[in-house]
C-alpha atoms as a PDB file:
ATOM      1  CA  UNK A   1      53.116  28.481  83.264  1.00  0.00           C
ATOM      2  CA  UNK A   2      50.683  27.551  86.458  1.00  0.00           C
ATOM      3  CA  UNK A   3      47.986  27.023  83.641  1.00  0.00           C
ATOM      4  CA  UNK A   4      50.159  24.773  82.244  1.00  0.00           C
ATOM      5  CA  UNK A   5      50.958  22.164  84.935  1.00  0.00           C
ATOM      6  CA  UNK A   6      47.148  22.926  85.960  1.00  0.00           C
ATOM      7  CA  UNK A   7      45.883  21.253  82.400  1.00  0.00           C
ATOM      8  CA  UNK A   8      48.647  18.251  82.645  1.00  0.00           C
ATOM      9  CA  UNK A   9      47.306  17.288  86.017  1.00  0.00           C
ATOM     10  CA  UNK A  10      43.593  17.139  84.674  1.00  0.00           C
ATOM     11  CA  UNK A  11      44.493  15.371  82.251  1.00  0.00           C
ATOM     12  CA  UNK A  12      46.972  12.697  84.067  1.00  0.00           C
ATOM     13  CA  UNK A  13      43.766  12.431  86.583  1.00  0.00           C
ATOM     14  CA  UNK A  14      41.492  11.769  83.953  1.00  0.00           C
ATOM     15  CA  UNK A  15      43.435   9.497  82.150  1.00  0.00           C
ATOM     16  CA  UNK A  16      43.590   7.262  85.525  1.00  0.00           C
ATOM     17  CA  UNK A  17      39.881   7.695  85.450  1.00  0.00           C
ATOM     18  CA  UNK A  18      39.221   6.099  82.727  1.00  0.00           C
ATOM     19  CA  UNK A  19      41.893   3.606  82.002  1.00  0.00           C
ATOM     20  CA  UNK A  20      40.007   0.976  84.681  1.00  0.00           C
ATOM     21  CA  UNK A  21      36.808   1.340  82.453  1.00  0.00           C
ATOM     22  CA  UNK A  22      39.044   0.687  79.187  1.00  0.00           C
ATOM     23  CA  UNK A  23      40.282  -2.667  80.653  1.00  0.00           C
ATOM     24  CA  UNK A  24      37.434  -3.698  81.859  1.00  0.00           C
ATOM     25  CA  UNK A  25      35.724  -3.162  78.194  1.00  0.00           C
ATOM     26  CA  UNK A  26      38.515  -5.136  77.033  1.00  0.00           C
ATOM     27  CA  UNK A  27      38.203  -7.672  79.008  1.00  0.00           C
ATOM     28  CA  UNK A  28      34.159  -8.292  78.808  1.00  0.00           C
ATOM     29  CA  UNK A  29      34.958  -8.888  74.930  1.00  0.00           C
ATOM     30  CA  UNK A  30      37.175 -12.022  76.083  1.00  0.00           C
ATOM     31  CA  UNK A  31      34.327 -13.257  78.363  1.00  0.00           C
ATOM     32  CA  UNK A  32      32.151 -16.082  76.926  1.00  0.00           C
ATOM     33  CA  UNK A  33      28.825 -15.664  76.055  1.00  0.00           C
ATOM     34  CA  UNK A  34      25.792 -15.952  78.819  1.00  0.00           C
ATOM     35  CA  UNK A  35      24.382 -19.208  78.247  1.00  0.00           C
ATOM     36  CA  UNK A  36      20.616 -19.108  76.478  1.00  0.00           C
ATOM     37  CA  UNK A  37      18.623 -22.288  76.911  1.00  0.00           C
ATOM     38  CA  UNK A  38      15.886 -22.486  73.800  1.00  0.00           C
ATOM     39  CA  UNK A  39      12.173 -23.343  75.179  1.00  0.00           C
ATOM     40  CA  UNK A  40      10.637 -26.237  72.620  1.00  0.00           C
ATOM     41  CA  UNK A  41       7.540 -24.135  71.082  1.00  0.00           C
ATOM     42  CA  UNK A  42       5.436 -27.157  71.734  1.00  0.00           C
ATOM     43  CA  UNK A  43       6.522 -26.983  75.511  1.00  0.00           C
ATOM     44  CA  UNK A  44       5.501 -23.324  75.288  1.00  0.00           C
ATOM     45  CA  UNK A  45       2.146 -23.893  73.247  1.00  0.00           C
ATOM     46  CA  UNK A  46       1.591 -27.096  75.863  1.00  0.00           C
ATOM     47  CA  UNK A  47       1.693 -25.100  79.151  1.00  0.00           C
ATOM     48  CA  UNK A  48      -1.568 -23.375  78.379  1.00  0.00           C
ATOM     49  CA  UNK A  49      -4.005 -25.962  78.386  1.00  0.00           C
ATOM     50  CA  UNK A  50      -6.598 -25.599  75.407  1.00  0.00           C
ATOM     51  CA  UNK A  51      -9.938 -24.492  75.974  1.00  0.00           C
ATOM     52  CA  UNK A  52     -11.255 -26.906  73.734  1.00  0.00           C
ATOM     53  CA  UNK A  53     -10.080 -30.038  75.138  1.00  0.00           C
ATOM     54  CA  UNK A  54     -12.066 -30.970  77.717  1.00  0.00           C
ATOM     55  CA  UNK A  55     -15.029 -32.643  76.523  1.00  0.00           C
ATOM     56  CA  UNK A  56     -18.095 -31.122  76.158  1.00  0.00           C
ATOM     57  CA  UNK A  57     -21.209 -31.387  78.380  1.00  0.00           C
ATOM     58  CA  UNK A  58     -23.270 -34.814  77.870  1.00  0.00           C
ATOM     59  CA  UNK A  59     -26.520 -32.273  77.098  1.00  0.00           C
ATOM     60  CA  UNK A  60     -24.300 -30.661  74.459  1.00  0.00           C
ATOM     61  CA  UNK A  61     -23.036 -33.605  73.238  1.00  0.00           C
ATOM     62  CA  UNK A  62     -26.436 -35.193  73.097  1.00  0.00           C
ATOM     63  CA  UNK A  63     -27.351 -31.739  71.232  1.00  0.00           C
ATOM     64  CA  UNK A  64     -24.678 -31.618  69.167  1.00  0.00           C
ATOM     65  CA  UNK A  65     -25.078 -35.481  67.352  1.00  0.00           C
ATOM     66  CA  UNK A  66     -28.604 -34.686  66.933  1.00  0.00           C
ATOM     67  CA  UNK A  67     -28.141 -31.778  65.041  1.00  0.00           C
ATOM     68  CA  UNK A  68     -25.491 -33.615  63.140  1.00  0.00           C
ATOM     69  CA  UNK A  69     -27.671 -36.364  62.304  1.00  0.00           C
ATOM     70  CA  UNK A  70     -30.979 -34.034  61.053  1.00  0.00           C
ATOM     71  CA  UNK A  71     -29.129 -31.701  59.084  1.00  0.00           C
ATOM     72  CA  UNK A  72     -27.181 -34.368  56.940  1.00  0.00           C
ATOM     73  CA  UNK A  73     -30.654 -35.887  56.248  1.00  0.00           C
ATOM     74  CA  UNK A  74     -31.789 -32.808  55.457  1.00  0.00           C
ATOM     75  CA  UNK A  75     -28.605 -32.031  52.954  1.00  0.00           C
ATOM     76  CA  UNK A  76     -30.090 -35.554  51.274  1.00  0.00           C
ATOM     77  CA  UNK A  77     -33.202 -34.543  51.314  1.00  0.00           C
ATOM     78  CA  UNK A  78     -32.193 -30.889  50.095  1.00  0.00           C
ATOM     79  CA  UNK A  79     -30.173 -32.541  46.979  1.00  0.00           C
ATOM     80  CA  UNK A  80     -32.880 -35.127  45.670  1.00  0.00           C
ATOM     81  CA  UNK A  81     -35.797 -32.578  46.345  1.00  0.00           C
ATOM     82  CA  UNK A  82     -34.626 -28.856  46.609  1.00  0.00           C
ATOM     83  CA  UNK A  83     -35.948 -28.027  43.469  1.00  0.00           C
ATOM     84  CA  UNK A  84     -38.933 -29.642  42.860  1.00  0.00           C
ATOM     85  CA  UNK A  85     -42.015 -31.567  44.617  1.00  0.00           C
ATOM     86  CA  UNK A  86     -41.704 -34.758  46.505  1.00  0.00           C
ATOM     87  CA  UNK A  87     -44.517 -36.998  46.276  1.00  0.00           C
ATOM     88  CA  UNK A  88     -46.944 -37.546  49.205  1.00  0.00           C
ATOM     89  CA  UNK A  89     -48.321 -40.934  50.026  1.00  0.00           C
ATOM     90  CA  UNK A  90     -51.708 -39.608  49.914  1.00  0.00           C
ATOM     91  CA  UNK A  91     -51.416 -36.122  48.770  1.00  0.00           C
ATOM     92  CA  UNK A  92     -49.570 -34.785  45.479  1.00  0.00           C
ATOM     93  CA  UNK A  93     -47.109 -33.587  47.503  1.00  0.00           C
ATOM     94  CA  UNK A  94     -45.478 -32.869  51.006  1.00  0.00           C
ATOM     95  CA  UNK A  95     -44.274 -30.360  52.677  1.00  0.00           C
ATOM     96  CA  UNK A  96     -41.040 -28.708  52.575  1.00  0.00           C
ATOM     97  CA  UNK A  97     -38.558 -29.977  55.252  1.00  0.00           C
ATOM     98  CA  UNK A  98     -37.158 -27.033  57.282  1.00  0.00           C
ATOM     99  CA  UNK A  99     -33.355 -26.852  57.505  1.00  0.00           C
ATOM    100  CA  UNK A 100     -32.645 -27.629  61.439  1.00  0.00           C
ATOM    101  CA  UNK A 101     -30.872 -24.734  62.987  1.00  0.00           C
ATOM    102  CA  UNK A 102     -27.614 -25.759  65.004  1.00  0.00           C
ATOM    103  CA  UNK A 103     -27.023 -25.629  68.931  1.00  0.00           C
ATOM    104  CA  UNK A 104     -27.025 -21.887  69.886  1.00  0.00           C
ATOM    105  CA  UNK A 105     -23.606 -22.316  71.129  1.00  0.00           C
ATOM    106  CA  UNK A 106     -21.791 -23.947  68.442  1.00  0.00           C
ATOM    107  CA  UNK A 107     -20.751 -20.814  66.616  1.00  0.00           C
ATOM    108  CA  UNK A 108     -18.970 -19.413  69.204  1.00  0.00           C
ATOM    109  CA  UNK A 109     -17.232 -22.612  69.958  1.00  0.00           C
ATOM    110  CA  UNK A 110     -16.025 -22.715  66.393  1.00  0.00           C
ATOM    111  CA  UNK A 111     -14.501 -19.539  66.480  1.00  0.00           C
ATOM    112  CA  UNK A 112     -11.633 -21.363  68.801  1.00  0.00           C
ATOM    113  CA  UNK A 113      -8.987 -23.171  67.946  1.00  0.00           C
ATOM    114  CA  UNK A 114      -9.561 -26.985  68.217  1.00  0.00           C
ATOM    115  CA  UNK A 115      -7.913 -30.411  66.921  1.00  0.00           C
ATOM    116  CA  UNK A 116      -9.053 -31.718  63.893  1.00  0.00           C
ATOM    117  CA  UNK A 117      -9.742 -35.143  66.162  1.00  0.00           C
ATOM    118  CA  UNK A 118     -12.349 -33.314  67.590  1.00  0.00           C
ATOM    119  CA  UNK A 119     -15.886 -33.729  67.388  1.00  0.00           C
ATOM    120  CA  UNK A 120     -16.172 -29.886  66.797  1.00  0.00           C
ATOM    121  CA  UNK A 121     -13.953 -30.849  63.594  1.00  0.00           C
ATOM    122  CA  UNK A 122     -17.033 -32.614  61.724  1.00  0.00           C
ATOM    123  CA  UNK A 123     -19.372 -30.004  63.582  1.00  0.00           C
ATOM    124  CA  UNK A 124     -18.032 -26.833  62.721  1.00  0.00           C
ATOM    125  CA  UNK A 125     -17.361 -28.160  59.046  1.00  0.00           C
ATOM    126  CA  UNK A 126     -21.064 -28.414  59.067  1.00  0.00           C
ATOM    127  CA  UNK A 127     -21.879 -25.160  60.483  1.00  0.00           C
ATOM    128  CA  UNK A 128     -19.757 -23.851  57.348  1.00  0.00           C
ATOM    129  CA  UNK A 129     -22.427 -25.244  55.195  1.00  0.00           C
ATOM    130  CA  UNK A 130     -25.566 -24.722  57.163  1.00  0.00           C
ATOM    131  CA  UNK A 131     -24.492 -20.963  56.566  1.00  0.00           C
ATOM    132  CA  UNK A 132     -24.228 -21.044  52.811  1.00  0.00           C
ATOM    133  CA  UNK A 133     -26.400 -19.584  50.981  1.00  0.00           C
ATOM    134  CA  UNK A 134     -28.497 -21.535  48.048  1.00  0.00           C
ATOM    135  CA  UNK A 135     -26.609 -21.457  45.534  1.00  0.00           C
ATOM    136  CA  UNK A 136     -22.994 -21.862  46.572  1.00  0.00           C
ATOM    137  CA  UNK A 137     -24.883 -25.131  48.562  1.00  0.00           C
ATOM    138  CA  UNK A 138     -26.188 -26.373  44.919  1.00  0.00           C
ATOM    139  CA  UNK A 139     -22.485 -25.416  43.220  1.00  0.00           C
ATOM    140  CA  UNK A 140     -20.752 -27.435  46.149  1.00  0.00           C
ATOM    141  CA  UNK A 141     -23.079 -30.631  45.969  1.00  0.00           C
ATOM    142  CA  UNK A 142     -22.936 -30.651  42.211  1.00  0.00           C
ATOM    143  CA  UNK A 143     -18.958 -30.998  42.552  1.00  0.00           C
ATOM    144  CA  UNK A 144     -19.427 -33.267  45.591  1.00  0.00           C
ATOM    145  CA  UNK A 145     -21.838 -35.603  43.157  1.00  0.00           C
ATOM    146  CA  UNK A 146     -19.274 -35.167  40.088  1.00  0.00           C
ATOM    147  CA  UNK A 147     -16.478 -36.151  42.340  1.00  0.00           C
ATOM    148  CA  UNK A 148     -17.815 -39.440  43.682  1.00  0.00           C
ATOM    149  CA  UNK A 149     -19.053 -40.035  40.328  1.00  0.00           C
ATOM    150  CA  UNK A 150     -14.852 -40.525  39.595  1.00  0.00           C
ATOM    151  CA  UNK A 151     -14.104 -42.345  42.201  1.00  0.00           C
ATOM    152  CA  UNK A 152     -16.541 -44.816  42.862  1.00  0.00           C
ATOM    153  CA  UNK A 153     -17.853 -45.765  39.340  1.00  0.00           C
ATOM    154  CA  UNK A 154     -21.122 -47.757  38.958  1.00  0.00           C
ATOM    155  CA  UNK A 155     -19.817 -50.803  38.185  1.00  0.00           C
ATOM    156  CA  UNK A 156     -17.533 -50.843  42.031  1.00  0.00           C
ATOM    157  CA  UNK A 157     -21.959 -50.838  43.738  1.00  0.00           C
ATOM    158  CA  UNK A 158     -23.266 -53.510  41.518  1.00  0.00           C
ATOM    159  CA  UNK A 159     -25.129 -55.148  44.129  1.00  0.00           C
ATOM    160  CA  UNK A 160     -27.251 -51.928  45.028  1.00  0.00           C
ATOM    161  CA  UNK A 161     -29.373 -52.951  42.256  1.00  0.00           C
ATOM    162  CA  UNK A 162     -29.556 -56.566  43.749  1.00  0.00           C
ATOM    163  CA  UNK A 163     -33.117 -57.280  45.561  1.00  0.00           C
ATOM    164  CA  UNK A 164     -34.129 -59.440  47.944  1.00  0.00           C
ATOM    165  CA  UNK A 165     -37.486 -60.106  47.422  1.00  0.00           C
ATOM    166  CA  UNK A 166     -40.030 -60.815  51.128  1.00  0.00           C
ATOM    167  CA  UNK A 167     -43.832 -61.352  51.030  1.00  0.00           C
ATOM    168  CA  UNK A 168     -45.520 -61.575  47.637  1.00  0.00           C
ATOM    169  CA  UNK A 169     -49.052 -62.462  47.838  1.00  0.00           C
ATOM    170  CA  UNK A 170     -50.500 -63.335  44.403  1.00  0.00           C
ATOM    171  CA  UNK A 171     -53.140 -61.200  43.231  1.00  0.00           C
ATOM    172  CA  UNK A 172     -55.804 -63.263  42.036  1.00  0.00           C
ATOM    173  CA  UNK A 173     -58.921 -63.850  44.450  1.00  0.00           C
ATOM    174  CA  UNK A 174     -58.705 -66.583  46.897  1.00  0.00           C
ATOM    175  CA  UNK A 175     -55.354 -67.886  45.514  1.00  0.00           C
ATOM    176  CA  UNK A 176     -53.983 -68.655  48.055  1.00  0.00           C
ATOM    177  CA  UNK A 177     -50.498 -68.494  46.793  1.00  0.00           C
ATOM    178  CA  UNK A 178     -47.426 -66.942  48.319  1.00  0.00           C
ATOM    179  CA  UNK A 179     -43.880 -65.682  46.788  1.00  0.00           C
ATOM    180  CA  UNK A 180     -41.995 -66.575  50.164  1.00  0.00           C
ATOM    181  CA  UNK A 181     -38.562 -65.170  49.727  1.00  0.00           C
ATOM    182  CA  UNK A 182     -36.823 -64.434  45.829  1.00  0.00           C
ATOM    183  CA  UNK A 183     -34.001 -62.471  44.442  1.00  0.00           C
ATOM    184  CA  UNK A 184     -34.333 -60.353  40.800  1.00  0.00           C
ATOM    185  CA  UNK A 185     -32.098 -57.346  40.035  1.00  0.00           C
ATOM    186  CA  UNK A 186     -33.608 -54.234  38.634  1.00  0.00           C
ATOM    187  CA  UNK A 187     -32.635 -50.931  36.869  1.00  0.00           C
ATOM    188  CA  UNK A 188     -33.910 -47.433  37.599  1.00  0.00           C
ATOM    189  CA  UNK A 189     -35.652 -45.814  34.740  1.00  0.00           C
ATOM    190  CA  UNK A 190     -36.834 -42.234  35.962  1.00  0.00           C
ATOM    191  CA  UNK A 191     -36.989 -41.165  39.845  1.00  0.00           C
ATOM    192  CA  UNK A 192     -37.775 -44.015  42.062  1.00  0.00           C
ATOM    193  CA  UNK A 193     -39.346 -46.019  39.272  1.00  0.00           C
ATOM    194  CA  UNK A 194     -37.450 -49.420  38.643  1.00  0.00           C
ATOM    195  CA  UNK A 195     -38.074 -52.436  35.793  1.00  0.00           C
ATOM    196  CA  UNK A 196     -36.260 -55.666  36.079  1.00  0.00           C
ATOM    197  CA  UNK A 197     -32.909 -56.071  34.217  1.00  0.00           C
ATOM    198  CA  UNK A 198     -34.064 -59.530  33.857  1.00  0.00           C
ATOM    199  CA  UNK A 199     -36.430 -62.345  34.962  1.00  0.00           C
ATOM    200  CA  UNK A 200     -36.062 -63.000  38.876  1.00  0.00           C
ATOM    201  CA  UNK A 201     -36.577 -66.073  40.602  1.00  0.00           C
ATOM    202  CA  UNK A 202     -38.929 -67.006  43.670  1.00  0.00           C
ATOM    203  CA  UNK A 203     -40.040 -70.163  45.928  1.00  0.00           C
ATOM    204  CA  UNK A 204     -43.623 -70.225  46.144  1.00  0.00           C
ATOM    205  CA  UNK A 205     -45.711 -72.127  48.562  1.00  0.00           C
ATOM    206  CA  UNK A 206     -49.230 -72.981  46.492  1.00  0.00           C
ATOM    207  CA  UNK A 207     -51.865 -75.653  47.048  1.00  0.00           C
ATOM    208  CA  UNK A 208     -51.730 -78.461  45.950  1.00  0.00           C
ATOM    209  CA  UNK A 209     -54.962 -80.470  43.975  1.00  0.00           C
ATOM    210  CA  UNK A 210     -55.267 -83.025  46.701  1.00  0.00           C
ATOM    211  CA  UNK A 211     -55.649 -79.756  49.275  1.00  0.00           C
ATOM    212  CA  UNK A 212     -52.108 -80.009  50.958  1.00  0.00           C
ATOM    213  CA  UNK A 213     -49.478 -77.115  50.052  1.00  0.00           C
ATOM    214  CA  UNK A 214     -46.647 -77.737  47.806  1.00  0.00           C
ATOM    215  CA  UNK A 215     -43.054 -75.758  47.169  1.00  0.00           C
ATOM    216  CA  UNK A 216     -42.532 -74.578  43.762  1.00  0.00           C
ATOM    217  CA  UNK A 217     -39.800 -72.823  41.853  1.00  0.00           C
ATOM    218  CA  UNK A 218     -41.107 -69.663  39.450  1.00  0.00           C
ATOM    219  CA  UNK A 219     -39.298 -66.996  37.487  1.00  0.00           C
ATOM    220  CA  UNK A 220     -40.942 -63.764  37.187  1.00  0.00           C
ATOM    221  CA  UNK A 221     -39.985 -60.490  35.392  1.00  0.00           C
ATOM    222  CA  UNK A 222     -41.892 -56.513  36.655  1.00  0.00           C
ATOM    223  CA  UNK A 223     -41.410 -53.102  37.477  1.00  0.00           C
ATOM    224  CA  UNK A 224     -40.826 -51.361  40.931  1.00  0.00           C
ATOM    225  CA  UNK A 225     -41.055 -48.537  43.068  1.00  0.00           C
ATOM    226  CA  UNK A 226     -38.726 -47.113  45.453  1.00  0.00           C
ATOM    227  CA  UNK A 227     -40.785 -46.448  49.130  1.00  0.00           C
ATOM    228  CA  UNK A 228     -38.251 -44.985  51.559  1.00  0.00           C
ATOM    229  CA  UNK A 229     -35.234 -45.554  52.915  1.00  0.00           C
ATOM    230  CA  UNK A 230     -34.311 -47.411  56.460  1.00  0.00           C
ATOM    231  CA  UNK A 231     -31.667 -48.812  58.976  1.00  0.00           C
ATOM    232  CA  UNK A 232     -31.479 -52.609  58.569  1.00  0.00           C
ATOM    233  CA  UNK A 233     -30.080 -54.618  61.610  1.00  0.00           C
ATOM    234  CA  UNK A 234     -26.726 -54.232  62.027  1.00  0.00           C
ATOM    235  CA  UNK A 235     -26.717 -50.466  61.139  1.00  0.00           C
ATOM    236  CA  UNK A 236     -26.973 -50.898  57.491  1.00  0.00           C
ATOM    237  CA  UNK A 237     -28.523 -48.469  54.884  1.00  0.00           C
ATOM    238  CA  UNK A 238     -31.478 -49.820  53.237  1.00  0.00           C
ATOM    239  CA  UNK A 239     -34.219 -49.449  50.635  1.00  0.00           C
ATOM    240  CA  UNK A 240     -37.469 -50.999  50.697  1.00  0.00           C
ATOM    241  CA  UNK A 241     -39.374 -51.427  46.987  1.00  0.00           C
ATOM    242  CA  UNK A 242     -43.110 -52.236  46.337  1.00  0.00           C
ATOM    243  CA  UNK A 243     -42.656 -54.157  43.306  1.00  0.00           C
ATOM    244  CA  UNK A 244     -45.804 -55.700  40.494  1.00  0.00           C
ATOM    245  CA  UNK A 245     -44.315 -58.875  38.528  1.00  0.00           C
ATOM    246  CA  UNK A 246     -45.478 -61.523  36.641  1.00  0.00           C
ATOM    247  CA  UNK A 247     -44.652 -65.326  37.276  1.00  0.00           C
ATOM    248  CA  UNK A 248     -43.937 -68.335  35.354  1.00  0.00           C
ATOM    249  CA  UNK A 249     -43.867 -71.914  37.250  1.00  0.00           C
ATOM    250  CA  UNK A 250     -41.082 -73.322  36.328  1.00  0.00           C
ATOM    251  CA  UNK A 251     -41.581 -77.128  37.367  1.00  0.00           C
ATOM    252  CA  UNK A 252     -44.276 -79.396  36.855  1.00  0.00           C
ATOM    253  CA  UNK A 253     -48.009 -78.272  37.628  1.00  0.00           C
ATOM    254  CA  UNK A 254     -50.535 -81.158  37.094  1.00  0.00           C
ATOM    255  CA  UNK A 255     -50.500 -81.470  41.461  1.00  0.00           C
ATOM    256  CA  UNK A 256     -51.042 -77.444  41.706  1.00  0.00           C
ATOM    257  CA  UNK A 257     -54.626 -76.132  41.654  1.00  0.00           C
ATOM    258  CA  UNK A 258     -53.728 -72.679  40.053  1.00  0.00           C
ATOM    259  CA  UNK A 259     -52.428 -72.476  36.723  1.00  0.00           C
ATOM    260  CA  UNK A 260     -48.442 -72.178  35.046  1.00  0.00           C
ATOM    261  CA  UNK A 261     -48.964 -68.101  35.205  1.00  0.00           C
ATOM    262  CA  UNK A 262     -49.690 -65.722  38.463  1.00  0.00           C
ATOM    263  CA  UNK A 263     -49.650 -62.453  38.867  1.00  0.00           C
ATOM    264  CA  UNK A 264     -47.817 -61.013  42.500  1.00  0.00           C
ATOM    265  CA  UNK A 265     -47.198 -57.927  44.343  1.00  0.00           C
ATOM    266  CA  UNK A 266     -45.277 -57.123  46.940  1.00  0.00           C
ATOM    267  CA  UNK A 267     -41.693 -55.956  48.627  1.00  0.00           C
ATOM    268  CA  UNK A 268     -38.298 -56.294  48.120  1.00  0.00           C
ATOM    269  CA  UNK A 269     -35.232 -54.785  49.844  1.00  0.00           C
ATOM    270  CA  UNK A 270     -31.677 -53.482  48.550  1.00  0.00           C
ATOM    271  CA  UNK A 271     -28.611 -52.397  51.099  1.00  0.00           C
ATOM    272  CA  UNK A 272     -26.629 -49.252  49.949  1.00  0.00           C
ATOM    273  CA  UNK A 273     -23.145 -48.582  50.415  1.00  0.00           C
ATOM    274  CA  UNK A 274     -22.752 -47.447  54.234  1.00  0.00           C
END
């Protein structure tokens, strides 16, 4: 019997015990949740400052455009004469161009992450194709070619084969006869080699039989040759031609001491899309 009342007391204290804990379960289900405030991710990514946005050194910078510069003349220069000779002005041939290696540094600076705004954008890009080996290089320009091919057509860059013709001295002895400025449009036929699409015009300043110099208008028709390639003022891309024609006076000649037909030689210039 004095085990009995021994176990009902337990368990009346134990039941007090744990009632409080029971309400206060309860109640904590009632209770609203704690507030969470959400951080913006940009806020987040914002508050560490990027490693590539400060600008780079003026010396790197200086490096950097260089490199830019020589190795897209060297990607021209790679796709007209990778696989075969270019012509010297005095020898057969010249000498291979060597690809121009990239700022130590860049590499590791590529590896970070940086805004497409960035110079490093355009840099890195070209760092990607500096390390390509030959013939992924030849696969990718061959698409790059096909592509523009699509989109600009020939018929958009017309006046690429427009020339402006500068300095034609006629090529018989003691002539004294000059092609001062002309126009003629020519045609590539292999390489750099050009013929005109059709006959040209010219003023030419000749003398005249009663020894003054007289202005004359002359059509002429020749082939060309395709020297090099230059900035013109105003940062434009340009071609200069030595060109062999034949002209035709096309006004009167009984005051001219030469006769209807000369022969010239000399330059001529054509701008290329920028």
């Amino acid at each position: 019997m004095c085990k009995l009342w021994v176990a009902v007391v337990c368990l009346a204290v134990l039941g007090q015990a744990a009632s409080p804990v029971s309400a206060q379960s309860t109640d904590d289900t009632t209770l609203p949740p704690i507030p969470v405030q959400s951080v913006p991710f940009y806020k987040t990514y914002l508050s560490v400052p990027p490693q590539l946005s400060d600008r780079l050194a003026p010396e790197s910078t200086a490096e950097l455009a260089q490199w830019m510069k020589d190795f897209l003349a060297w990607q021209k220069w790679s796709a007209e004469w990778g696989g075969r000779r270019e012509p010297g002005w005095i020898t057969a041939s010249r000498s291979r161009r060597e690809k121009p290696a990239p700022p130590g540094w860049l590499p590791d600076r590529c590896a970070e992450v940086f805004d497409d705004t960035d110079l490093l954008a355009s840099a890195c890009g070209l760092l990607a194709e500096y390390q390509e080996d030959r013939g992924t290089a030849q696969t990718r320009q061959a698409r790059a070619v096909a592509q523009a091919q699509q989109e600009d057509p020939e018929n958009t860059i017309w006046w690429q084969h427009v020339h402006m013709d500068v300095l034609w001295p006629a090529l018989q002895w003691r002539a004294s006869v000059y092609g001062v400025v002309g126009m003629h449009v020519a045609m590539t036929v292999h390489g750099r080699l050009q013929t005109f699409l059709g006959p040209g015009a010219m003023l030419l300043n000749l003398p005249a039989r009663n020894g003054a110099r007289v202005w004359k208008v002359a059509t002429n028709y020749g082939i060309g040759y395709r020297l090099f390639d230059f900035k013109f003022p105003g940062d434009r891309n340009a071609s200069l031609h030595v060109n062999i024609a034949k002209a035709w006076l096309l006004s009167d000649v009984a005051d001219v001491a030469s006769g209807r037909t000369m022969d010239f030689a000399g330059f001529s210039i054509t701008f290329n899309p920028r």
